[in-house]
Protein backbone atom coordinates (compact mmCIF):
# COMPACT_ATOMS: atom_id res chain seq x y z
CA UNK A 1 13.93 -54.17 -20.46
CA UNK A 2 10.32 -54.68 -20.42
CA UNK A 3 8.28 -56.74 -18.30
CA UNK A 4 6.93 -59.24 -21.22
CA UNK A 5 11.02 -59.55 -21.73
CA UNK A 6 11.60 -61.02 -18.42
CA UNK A 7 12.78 -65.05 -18.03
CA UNK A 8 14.49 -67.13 -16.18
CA UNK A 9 17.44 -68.05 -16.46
CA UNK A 10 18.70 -70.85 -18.98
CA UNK A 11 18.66 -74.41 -17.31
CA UNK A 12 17.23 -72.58 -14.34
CA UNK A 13 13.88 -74.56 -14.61
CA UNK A 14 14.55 -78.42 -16.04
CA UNK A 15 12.19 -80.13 -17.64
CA UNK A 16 9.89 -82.69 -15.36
CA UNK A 17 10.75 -85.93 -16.37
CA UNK A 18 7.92 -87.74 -17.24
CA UNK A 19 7.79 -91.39 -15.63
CA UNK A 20 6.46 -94.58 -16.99
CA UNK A 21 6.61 -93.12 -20.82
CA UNK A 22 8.23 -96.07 -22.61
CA UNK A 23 11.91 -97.67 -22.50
CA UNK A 24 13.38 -94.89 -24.70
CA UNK A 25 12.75 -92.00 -21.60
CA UNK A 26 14.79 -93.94 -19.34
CA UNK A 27 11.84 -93.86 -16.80
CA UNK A 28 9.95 -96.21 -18.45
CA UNK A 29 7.49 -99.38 -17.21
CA UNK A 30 7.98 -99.28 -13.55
CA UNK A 31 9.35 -95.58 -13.52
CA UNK A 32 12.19 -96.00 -11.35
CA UNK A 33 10.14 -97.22 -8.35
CA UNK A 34 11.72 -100.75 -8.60
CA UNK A 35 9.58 -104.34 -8.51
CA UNK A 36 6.25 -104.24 -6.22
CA UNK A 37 6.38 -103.81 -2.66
CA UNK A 38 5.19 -100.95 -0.07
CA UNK A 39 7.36 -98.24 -2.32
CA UNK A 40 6.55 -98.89 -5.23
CA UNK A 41 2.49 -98.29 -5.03
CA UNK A 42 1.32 -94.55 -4.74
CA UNK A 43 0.07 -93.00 -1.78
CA UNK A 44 2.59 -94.62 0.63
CA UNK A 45 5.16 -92.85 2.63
CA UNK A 46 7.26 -94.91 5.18
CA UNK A 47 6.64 -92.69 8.02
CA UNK A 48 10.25 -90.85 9.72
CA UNK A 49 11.78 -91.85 6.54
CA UNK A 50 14.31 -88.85 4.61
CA UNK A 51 15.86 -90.39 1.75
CA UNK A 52 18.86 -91.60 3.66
CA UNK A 53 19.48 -88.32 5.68
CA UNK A 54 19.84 -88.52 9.38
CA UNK A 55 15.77 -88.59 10.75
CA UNK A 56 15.03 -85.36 12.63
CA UNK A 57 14.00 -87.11 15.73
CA UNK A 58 17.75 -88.63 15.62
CA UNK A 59 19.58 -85.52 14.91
CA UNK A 60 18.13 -83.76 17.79
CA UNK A 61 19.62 -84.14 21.20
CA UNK A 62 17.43 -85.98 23.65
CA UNK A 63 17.38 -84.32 27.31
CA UNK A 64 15.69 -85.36 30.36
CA UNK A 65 14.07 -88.15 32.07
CA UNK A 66 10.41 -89.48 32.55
CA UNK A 67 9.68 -91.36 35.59
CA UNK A 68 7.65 -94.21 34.99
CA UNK A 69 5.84 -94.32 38.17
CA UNK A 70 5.37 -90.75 39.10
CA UNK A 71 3.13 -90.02 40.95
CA UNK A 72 0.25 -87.59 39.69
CA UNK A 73 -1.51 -85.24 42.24
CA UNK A 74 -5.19 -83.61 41.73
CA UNK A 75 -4.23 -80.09 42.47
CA UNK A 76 -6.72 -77.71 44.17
CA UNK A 77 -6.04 -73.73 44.97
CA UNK A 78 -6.79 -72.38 48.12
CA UNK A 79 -8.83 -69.35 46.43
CA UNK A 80 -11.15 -72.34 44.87
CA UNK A 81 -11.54 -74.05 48.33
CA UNK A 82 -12.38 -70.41 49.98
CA UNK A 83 -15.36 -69.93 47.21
CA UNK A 84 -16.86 -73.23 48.09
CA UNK A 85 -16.85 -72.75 51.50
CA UNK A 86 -18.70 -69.22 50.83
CA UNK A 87 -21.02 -71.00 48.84
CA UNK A 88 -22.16 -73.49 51.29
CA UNK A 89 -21.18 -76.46 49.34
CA UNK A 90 -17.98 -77.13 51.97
CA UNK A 91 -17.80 -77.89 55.54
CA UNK A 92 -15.12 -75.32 57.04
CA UNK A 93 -14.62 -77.64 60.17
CA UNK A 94 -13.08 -80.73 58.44
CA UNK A 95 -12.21 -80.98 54.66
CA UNK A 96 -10.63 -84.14 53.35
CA UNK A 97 -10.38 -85.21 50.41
CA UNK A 98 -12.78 -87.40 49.96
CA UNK A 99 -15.56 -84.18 51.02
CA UNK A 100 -13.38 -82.39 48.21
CA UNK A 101 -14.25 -85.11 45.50
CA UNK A 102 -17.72 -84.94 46.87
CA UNK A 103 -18.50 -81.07 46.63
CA UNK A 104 -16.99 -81.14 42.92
CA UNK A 105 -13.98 -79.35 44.09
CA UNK A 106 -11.75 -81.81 42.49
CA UNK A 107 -12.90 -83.97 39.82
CA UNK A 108 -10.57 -87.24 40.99
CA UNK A 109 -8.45 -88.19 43.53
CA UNK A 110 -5.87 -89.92 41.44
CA UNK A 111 -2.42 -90.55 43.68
CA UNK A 112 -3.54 -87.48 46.20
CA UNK A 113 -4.66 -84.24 46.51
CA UNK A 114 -2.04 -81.66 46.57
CA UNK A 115 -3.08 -78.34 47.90
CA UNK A 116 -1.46 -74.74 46.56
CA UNK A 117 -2.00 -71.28 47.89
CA UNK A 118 -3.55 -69.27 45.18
CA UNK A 119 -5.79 -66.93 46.16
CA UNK A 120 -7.16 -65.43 49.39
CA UNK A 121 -8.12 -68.02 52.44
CA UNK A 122 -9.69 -66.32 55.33
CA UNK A 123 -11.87 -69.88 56.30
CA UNK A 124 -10.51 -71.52 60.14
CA UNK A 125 -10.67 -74.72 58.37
CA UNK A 126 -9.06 -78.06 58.87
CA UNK A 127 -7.70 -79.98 55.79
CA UNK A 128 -6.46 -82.68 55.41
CA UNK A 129 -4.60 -83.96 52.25
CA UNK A 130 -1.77 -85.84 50.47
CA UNK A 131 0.25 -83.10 49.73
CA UNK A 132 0.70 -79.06 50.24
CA UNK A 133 3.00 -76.55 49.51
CA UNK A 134 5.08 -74.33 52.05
CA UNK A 135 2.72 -70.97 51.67
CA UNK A 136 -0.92 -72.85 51.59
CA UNK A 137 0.41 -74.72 55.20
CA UNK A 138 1.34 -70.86 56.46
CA UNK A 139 -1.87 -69.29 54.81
CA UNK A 140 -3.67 -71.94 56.33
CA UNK A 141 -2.89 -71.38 59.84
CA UNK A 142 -2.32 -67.56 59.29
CA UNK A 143 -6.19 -67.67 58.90
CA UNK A 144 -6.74 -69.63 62.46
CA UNK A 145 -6.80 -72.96 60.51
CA UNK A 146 -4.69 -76.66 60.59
CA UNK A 147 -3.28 -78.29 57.06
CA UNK A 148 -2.18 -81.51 57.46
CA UNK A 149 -0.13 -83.92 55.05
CA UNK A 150 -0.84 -87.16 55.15
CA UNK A 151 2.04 -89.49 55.15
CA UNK A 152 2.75 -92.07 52.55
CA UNK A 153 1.40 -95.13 54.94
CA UNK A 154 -1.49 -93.08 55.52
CA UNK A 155 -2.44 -92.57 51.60
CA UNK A 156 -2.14 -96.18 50.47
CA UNK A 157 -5.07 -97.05 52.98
């Protein structure tokens, strides 16, 4: 066998059937596409659509659930608060979060300012915020410094 010899297959490639080529193709006027509306005109797909099959979004399982009033925390490292206190543009002796918003620590306050302890803090600072994890509380006062949460009352004010 030679390469110019090679071919597929018969019937392994049909013919395209040619649409809208006169009655006798069996395709022919409206080419199978039925009597106007949305499907018959070109261009149009009816979006999550599969020919009948199952959509994807159906056949896959759905897990989980979203809280529709969560609340959504600005969260600041401790590393980021250090560097702006050795810069000068923080106040070591009280930080809230208002001063926070103000230095350009944290763009917004949204629902609270929730404080994590990445990074070195050596500052004897007092925060005070909406919310803090377990480590930036002890790296806090491990460096001769106060973190306190502010309770729920307390935000809403």
């Amino acid at each position: 066998m030679k390469l110019h010899e090679l071919r597929d297959n018969p019937g392994a490639t049909p013919k395209r059937t040619r649409v809208g080529r006169g009655p006798g193709s069996g395709k022919g006027k409206m080419g199978g596409r039925g009597i106007k509306g949305q499907k018959s005109r070109s261009g149009v797909a009816i979006k999550g659509y599969e020919g009948g099959q199952m959509p994807l979004y159906q056949r896959l399982p759905k897990r989980g659930f979203n809280k529709p009033n969560a609340k959504k925390y600005a969260v600041v490292n401790l590393g980021l608060i250090q560097k702006f206190i050795d810069a000068g543009k923080l106040d070591a002796a009280t930080i809230t979060e208002d001063t926070l918003v103000a230095s350009g620590v944290v763009r917004r306050k949204l629902d609270g300012v929730r404080v994590l302890a990445k990074g070195e803090f050596t500052a004897k600072a007092t925060i005070a915020v909406t919310g803090a994890s377990k480590a930036a509380v002890e790296a806090v006062s491990k460096a001769g410094g106060a973190l306190t949460v502010a309770t729920t009352e307390a935000a809403a004010e």
